[in-house]
PDB file of N, CA and C in Angstrom:
ATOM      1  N   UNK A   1      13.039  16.811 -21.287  1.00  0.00           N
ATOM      2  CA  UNK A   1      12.025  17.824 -21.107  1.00  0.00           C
ATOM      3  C   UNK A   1      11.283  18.099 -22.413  1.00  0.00           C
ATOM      4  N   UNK A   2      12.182  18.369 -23.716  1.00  0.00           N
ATOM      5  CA  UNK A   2      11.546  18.133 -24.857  1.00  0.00           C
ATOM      6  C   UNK A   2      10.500  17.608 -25.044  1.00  0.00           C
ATOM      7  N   UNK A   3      10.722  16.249 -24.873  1.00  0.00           N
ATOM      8  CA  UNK A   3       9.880  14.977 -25.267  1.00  0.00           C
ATOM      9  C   UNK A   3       8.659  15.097 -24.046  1.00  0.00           C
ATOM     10  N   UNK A   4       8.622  15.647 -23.240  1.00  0.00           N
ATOM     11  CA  UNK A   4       7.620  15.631 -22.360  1.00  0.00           C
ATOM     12  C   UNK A   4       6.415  16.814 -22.841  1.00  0.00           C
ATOM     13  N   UNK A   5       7.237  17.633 -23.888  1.00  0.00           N
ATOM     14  CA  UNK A   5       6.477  18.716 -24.501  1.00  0.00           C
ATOM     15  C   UNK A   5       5.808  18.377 -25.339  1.00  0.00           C
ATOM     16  N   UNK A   6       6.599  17.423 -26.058  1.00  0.00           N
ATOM     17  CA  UNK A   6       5.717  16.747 -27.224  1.00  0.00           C
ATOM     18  C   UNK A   6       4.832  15.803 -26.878  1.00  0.00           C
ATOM     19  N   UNK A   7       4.649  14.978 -25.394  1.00  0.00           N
ATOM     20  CA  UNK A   7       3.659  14.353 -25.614  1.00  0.00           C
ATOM     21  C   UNK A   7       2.634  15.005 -24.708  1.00  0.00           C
ATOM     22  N   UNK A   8       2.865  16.052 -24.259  1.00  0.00           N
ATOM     23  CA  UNK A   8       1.864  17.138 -23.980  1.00  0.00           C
ATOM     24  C   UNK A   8       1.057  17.933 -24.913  1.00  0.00           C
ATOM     25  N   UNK A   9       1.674  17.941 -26.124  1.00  0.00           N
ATOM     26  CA  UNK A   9       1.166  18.473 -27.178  1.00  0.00           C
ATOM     27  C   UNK A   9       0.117  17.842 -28.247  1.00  0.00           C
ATOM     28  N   UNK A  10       0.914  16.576 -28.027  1.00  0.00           N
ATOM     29  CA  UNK A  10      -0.009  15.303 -29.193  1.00  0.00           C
ATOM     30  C   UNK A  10      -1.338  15.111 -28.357  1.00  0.00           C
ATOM     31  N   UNK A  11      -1.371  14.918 -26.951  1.00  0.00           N
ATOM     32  CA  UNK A  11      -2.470  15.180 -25.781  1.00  0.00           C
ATOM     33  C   UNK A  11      -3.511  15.557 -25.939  1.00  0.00           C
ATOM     34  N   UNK A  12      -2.945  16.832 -26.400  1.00  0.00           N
ATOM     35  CA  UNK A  12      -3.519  18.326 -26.601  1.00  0.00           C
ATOM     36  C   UNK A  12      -4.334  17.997 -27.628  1.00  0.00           C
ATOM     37  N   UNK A  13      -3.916  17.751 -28.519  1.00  0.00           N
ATOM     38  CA  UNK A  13      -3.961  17.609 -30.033  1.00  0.00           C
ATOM     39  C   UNK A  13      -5.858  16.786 -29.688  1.00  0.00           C
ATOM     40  N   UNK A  14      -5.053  15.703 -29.626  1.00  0.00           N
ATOM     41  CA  UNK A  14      -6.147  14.279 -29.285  1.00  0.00           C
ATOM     42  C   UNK A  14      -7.366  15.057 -28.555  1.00  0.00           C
ATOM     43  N   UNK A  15      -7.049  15.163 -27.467  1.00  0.00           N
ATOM     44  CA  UNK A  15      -8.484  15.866 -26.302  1.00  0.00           C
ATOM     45  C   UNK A  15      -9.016  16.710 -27.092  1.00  0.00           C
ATOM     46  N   UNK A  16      -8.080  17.911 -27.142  1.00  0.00           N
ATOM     47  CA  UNK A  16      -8.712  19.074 -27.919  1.00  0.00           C
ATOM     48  C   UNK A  16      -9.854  18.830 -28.649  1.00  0.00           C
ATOM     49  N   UNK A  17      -9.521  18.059 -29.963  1.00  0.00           N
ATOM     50  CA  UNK A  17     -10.111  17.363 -30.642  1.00  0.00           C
ATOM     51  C   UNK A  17     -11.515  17.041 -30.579  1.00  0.00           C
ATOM     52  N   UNK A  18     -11.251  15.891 -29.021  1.00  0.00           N
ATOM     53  CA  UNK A  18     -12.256  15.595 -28.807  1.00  0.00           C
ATOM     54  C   UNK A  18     -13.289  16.543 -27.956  1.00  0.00           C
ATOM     55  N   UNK A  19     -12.613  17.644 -27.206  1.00  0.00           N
ATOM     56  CA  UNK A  19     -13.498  18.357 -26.739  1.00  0.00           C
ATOM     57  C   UNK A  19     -14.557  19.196 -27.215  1.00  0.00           C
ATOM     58  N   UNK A  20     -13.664  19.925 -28.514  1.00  0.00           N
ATOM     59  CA  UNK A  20     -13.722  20.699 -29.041  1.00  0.00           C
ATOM     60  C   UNK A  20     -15.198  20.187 -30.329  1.00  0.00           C
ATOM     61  N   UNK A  21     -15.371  19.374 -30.690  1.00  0.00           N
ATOM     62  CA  UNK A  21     -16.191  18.701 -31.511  1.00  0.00           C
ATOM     63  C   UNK A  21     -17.127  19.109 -32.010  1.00  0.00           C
ATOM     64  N   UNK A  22     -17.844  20.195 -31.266  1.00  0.00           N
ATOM     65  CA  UNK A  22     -18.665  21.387 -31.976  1.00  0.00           C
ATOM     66  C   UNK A  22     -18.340  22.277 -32.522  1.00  0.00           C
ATOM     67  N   UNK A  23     -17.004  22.406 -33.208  1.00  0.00           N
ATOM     68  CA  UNK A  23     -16.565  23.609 -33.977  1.00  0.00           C
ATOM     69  C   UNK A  23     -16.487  22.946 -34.787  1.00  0.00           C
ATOM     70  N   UNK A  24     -16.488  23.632 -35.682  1.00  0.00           N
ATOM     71  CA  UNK A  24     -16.702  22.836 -37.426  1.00  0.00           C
ATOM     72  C   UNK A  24     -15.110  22.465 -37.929  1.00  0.00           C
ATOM     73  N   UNK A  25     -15.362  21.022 -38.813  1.00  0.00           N
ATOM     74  CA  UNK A  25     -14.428  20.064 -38.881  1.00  0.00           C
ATOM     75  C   UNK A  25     -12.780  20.796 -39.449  1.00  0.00           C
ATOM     76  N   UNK A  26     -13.170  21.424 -40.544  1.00  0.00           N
ATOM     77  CA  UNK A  26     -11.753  22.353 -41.361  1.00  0.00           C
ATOM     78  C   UNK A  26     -10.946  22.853 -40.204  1.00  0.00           C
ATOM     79  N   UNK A  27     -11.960  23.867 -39.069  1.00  0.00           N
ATOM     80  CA  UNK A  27     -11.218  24.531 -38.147  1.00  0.00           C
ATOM     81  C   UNK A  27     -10.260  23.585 -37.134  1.00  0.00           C
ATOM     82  N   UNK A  28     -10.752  22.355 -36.600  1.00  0.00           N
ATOM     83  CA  UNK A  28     -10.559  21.507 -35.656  1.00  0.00           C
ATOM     84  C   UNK A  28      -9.172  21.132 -35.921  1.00  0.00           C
ATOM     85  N   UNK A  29      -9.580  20.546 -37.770  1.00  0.00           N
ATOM     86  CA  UNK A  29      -8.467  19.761 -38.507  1.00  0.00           C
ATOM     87  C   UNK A  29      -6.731  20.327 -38.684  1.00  0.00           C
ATOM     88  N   UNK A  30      -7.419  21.935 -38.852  1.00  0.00           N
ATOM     89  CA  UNK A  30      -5.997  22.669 -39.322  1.00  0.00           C
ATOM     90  C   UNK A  30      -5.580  23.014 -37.502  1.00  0.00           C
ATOM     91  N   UNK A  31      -6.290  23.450 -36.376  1.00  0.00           N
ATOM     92  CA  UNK A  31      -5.659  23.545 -34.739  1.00  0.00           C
ATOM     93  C   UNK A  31      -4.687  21.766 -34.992  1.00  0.00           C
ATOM     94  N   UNK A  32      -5.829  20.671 -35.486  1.00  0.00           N
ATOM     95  CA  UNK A  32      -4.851  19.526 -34.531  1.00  0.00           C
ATOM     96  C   UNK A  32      -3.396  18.999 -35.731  1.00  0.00           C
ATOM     97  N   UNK A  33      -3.286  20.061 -36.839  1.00  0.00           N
ATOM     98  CA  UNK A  33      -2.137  19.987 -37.744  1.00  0.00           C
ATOM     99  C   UNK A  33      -1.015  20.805 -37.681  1.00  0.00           C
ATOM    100  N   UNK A  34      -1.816  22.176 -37.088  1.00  0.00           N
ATOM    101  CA  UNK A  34      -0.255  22.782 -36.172  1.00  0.00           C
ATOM    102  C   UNK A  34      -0.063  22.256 -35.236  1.00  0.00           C
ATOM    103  N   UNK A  35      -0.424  21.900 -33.996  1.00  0.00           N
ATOM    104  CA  UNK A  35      -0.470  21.273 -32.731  1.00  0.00           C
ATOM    105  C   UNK A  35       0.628  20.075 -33.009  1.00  0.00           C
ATOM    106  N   UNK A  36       0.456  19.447 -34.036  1.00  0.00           N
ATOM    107  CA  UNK A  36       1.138  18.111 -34.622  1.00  0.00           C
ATOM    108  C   UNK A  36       2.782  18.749 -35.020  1.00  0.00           C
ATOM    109  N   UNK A  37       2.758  19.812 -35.849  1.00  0.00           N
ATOM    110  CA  UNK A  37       3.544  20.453 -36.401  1.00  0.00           C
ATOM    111  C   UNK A  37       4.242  21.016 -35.798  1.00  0.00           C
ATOM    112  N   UNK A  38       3.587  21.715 -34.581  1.00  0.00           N
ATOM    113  CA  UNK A  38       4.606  22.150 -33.456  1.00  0.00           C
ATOM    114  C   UNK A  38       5.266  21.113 -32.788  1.00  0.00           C
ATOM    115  N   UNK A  39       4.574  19.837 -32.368  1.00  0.00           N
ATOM    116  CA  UNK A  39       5.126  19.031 -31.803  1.00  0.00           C
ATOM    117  C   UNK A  39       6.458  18.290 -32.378  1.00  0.00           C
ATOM    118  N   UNK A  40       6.182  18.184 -33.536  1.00  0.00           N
ATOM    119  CA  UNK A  40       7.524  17.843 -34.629  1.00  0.00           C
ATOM    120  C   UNK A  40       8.606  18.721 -34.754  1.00  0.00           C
ATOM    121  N   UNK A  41       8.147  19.945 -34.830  1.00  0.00           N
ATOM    122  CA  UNK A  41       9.663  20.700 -34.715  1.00  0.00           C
ATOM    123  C   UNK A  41      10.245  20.455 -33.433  1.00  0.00           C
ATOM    124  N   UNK A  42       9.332  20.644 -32.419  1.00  0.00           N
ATOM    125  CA  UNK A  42      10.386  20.299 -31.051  1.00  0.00           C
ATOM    126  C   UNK A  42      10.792  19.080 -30.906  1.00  0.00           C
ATOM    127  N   UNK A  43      10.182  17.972 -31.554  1.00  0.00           N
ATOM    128  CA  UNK A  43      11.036  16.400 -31.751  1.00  0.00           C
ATOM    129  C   UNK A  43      12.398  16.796 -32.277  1.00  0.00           C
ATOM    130  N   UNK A  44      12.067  17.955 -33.136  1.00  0.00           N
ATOM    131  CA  UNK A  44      13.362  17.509 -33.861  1.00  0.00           C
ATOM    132  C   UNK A  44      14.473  18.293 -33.662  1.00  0.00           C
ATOM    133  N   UNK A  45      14.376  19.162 -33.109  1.00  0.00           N
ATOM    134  CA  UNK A  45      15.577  19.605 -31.854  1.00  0.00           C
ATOM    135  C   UNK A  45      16.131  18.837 -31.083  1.00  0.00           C
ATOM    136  N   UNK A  46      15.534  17.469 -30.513  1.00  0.00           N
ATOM    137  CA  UNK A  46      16.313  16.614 -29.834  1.00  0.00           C
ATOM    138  C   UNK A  46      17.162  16.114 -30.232  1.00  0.00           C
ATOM    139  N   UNK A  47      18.267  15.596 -29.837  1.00  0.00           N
ATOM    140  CA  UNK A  47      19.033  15.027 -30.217  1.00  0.00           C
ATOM    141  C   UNK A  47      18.781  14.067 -30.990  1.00  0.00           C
ATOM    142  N   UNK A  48      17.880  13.015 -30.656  1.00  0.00           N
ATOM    143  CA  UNK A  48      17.282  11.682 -31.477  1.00  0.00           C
ATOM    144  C   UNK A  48      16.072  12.391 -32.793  1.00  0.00           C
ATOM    145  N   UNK A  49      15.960  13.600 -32.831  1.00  0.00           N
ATOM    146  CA  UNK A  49      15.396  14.469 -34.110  1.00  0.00           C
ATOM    147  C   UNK A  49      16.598  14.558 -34.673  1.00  0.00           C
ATOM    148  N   UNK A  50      17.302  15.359 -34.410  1.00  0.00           N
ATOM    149  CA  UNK A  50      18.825  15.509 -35.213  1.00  0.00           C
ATOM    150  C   UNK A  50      19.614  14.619 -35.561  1.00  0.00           C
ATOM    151  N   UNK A  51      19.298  12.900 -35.416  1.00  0.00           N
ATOM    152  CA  UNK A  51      19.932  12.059 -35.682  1.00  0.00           C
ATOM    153  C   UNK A  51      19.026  11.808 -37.119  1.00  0.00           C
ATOM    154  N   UNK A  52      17.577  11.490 -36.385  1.00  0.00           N
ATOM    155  CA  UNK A  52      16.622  11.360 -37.586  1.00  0.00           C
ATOM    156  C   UNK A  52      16.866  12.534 -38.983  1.00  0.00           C
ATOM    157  N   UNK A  53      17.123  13.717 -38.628  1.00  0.00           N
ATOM    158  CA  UNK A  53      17.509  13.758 -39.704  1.00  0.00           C
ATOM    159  C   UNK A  53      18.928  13.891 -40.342  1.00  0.00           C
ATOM    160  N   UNK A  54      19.751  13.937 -39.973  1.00  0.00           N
ATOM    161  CA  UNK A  54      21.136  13.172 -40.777  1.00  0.00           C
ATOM    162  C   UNK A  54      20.650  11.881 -41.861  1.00  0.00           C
ATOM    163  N   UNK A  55      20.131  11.509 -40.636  1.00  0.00           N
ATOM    164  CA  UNK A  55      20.065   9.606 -41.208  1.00  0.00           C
ATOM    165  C   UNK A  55      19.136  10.033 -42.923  1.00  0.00           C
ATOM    166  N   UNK A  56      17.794  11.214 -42.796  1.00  0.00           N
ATOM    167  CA  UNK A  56      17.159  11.284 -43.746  1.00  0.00           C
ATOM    168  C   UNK A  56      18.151  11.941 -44.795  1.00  0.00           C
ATOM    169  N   UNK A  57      18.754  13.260 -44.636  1.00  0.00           N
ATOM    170  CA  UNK A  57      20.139  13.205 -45.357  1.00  0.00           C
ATOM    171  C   UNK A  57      21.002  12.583 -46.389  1.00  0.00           C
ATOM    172  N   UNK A  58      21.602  11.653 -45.653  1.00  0.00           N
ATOM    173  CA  UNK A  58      22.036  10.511 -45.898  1.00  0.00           C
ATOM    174  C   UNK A  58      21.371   9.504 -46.924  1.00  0.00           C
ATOM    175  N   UNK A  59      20.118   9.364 -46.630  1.00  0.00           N
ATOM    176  CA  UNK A  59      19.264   8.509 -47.203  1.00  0.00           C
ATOM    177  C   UNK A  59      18.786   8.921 -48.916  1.00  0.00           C
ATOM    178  N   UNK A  60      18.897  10.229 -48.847  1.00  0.00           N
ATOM    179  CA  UNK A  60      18.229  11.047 -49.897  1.00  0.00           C
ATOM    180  C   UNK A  60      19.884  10.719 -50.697  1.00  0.00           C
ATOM    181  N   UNK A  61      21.377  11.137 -49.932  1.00  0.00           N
ATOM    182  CA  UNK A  61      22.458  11.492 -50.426  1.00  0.00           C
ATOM    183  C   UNK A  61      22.354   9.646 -51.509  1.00  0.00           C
ATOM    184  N   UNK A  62      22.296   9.038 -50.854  1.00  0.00           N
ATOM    185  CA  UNK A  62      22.496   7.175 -51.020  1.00  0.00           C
ATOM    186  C   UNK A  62      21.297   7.351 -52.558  1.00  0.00           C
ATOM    187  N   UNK A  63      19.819   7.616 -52.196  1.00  0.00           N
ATOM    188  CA  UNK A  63      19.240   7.490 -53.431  1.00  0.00           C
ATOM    189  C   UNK A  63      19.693   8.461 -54.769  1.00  0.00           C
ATOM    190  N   UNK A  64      20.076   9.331 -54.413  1.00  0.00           N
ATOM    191  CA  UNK A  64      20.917   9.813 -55.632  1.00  0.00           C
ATOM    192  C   UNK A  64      21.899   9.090 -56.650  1.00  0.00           C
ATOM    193  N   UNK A  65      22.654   8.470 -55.814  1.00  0.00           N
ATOM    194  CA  UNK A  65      23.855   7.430 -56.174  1.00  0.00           C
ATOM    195  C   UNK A  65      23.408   6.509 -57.206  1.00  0.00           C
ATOM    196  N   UNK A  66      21.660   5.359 -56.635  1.00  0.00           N
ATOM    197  CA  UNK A  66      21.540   5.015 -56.999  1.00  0.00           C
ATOM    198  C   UNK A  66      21.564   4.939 -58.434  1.00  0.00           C
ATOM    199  N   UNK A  67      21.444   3.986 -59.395  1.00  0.00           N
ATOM    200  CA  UNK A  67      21.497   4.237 -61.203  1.00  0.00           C
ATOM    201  C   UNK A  67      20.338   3.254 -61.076  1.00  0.00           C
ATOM    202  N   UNK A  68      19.130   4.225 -61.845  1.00  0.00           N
ATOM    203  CA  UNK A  68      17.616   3.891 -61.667  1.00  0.00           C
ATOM    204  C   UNK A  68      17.383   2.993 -63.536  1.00  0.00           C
ATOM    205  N   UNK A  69      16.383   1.751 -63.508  1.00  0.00           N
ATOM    206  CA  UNK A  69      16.760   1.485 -64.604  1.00  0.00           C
ATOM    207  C   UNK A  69      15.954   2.292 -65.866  1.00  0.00           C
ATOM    208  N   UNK A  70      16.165   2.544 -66.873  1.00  0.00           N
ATOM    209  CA  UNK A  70      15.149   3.556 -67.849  1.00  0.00           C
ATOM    210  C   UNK A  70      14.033   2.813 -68.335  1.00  0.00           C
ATOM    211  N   UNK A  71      12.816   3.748 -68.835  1.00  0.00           N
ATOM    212  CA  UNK A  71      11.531   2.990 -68.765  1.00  0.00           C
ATOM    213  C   UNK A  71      11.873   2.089 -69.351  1.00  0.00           C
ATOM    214  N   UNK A  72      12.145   1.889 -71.118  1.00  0.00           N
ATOM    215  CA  UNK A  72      12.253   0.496 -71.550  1.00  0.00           C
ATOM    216  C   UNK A  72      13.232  -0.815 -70.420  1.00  0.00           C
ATOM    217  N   UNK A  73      13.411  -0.806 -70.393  1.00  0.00           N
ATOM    218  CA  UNK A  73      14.333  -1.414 -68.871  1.00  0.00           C
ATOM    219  C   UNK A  73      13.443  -2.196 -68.072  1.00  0.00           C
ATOM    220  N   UNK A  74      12.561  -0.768 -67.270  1.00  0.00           N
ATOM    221  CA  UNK A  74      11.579  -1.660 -66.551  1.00  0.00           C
ATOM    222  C   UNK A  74      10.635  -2.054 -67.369  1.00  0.00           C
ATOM    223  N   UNK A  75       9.960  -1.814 -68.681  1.00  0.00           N
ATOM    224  CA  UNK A  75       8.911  -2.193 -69.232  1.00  0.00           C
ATOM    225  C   UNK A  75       9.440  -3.867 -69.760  1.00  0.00           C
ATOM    226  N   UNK A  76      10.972  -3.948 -70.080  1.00  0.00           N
ATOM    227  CA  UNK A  76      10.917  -5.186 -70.435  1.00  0.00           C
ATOM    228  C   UNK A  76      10.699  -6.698 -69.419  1.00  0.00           C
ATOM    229  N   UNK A  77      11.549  -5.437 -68.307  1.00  0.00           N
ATOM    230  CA  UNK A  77      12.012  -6.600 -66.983  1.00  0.00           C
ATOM    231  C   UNK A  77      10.074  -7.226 -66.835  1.00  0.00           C
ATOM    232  N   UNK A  78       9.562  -6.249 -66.270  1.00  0.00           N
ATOM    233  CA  UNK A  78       7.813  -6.471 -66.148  1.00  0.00           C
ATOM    234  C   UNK A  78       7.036  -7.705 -67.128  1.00  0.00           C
ATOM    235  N   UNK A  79       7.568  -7.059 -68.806  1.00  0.00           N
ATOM    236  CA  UNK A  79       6.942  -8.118 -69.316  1.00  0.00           C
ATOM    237  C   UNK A  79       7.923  -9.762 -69.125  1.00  0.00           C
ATOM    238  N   UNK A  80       8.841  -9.506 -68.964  1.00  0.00           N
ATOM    239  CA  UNK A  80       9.249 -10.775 -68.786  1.00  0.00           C
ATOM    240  C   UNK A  80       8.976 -11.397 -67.123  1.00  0.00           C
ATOM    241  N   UNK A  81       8.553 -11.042 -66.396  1.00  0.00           N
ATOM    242  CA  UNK A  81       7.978 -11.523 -65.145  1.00  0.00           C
ATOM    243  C   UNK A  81       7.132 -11.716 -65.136  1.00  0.00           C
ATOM    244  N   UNK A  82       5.787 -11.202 -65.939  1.00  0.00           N
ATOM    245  CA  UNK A  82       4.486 -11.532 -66.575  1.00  0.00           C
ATOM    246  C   UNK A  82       5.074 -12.767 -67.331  1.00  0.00           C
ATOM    247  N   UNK A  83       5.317 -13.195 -68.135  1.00  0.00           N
ATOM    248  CA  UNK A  83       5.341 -14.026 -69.206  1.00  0.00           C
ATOM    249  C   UNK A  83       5.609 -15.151 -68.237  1.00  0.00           C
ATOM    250  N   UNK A  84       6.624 -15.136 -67.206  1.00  0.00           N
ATOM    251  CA  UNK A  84       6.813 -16.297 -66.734  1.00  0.00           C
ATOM    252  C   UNK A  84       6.295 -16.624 -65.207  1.00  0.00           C
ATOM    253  N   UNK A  85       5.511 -15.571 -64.832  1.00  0.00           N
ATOM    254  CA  UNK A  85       4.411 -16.060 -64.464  1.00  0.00           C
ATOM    255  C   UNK A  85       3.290 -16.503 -64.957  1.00  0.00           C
ATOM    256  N   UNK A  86       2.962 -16.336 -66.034  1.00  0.00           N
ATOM    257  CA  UNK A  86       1.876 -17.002 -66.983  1.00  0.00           C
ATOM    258  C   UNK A  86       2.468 -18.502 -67.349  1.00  0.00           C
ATOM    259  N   UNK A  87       3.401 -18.618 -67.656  1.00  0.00           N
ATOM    260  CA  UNK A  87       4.205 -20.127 -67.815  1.00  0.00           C
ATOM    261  C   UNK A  87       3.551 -20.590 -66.400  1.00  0.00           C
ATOM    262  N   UNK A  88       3.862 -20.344 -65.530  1.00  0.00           N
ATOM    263  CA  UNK A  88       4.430 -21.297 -64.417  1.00  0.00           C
ATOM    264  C   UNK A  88       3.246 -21.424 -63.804  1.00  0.00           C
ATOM    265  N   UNK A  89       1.930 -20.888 -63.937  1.00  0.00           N
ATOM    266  CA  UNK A  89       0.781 -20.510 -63.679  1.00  0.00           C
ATOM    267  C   UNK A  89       0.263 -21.795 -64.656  1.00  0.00           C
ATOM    268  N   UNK A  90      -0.082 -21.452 -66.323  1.00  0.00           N
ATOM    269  CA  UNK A  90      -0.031 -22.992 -66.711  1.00  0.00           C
ATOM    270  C   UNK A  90       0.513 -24.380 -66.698  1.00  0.00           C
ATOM    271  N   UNK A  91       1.397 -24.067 -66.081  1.00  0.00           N
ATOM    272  CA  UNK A  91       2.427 -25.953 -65.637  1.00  0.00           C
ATOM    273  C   UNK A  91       1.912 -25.736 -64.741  1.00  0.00           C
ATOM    274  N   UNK A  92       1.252 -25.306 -63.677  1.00  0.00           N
ATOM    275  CA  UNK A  92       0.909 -25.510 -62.159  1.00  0.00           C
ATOM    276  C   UNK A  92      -0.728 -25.775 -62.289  1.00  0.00           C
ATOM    277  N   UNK A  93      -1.297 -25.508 -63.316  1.00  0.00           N
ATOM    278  CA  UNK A  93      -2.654 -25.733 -64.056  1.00  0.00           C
ATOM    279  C   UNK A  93      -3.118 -27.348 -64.030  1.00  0.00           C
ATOM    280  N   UNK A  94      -1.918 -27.362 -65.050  1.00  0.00           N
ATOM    281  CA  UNK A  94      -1.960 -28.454 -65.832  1.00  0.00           C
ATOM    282  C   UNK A  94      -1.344 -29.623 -64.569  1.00  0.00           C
ATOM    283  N   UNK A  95      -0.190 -29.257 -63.855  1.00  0.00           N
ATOM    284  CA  UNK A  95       0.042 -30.470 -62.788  1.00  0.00           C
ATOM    285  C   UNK A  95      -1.214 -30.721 -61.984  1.00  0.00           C
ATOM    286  N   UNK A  96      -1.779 -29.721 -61.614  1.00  0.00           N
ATOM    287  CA  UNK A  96      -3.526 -29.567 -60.783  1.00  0.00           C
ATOM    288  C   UNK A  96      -3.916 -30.987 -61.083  1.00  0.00           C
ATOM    289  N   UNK A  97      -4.201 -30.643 -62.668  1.00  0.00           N
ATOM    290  CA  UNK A  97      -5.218 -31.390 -63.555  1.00  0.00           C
ATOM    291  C   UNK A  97      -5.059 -33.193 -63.432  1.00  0.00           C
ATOM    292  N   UNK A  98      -3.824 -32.879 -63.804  1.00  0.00           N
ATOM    293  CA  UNK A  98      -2.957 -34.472 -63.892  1.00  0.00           C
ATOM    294  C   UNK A  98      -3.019 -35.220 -62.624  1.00  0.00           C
ATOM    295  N   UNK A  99      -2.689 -34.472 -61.424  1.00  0.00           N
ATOM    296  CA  UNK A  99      -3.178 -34.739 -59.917  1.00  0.00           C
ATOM    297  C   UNK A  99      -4.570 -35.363 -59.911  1.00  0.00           C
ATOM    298  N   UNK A 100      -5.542 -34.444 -59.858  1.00  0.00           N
ATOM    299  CA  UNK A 100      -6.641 -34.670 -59.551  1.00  0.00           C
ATOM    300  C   UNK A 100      -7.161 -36.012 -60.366  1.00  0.00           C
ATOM    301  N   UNK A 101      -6.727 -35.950 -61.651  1.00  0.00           N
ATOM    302  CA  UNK A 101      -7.278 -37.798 -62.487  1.00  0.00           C
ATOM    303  C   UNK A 101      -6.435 -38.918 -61.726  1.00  0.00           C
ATOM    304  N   UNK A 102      -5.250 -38.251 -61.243  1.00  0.00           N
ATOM    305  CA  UNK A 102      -4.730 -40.005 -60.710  1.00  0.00           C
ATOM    306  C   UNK A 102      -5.174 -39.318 -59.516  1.00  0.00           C
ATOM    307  N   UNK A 103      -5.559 -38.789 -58.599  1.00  0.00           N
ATOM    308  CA  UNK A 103      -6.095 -39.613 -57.555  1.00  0.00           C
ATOM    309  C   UNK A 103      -7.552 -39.713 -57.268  1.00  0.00           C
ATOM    310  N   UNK A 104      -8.322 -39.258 -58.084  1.00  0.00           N
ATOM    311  CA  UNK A 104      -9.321 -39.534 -58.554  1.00  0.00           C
ATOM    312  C   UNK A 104      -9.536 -41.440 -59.136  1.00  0.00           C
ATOM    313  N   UNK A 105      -8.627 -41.591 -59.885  1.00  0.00           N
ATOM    314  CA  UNK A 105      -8.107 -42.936 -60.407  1.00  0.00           C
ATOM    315  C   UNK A 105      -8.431 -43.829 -59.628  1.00  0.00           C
ATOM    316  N   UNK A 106      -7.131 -42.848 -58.801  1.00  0.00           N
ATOM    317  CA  UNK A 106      -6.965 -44.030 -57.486  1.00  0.00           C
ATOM    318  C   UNK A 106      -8.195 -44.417 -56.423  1.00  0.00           C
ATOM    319  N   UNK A 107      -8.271 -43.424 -56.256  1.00  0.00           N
ATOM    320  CA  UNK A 107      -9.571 -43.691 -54.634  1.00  0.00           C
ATOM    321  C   UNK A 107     -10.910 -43.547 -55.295  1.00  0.00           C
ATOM    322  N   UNK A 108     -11.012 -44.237 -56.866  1.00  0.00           N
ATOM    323  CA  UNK A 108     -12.328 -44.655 -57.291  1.00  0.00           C
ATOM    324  C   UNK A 108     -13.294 -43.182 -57.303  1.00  0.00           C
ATOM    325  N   UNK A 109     -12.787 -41.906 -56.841  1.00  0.00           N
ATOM    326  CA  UNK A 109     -14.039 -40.845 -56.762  1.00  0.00           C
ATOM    327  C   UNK A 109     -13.877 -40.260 -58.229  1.00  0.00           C
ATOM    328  N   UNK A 110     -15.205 -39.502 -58.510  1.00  0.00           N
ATOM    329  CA  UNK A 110     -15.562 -38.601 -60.092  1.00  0.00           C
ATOM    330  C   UNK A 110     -15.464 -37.045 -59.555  1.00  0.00           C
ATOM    331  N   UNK A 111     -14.415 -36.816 -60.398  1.00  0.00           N
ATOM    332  CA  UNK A 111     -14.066 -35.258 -59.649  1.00  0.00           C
ATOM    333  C   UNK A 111     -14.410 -34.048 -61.230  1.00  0.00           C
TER     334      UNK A 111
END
């Protein structure tokens, strides 16, 4: 029954919207952001809301845990993924190059 509220509401939201189209935009915007807002709290009374948020919970509890690396850390990791993408970017240049004269070579064309 919930869920039948909420997509009565998002409905709402949408039509309204569109009915409504001669009232000026701020007013329209903030009706179809409670409308939205109401509809979300009653999502989340459902059971499958109350799972969603555990799970977000959880998720927040897990990124805490994480051990984040410190700027120098990431500033080095970065430049060294730059650097060797710039390597591998010139050997892939240069194989291009070497390609294109032998088969150029080969099948007689001026490239």
């Amino acid at each position: 029954m919930k869920w039948l509220v909420v997509a009565v509401l998002l409905i709402v939201a949408i039509v309204g919207n569109y009915i409504y189209r001669d009232v000026s935009l701020p007013l329209r915007a903030l009706a179809v952001v409670v409308i939205i807002a109401a509809a979300g709290g009653i999502a989340l009374m459902t059971a499958q809301g109350k799972a969603t948020v555990a799970f977000a919970r959880e998720a927040r509890t897990e990124m805490r845990k994480v051990i984040w690396p410190t700027r120098q850390e990431a500033l080095h990791t970065t430049l060294i993924v730059a650097a060797v993408t710039a390597v591998m970017a010139l050997i892939l240049w240069g194989l291009d190059g070497i390609l294109v004269r032998l088969v150029s070579f080969i099948t007689g064309l001026r490239f």
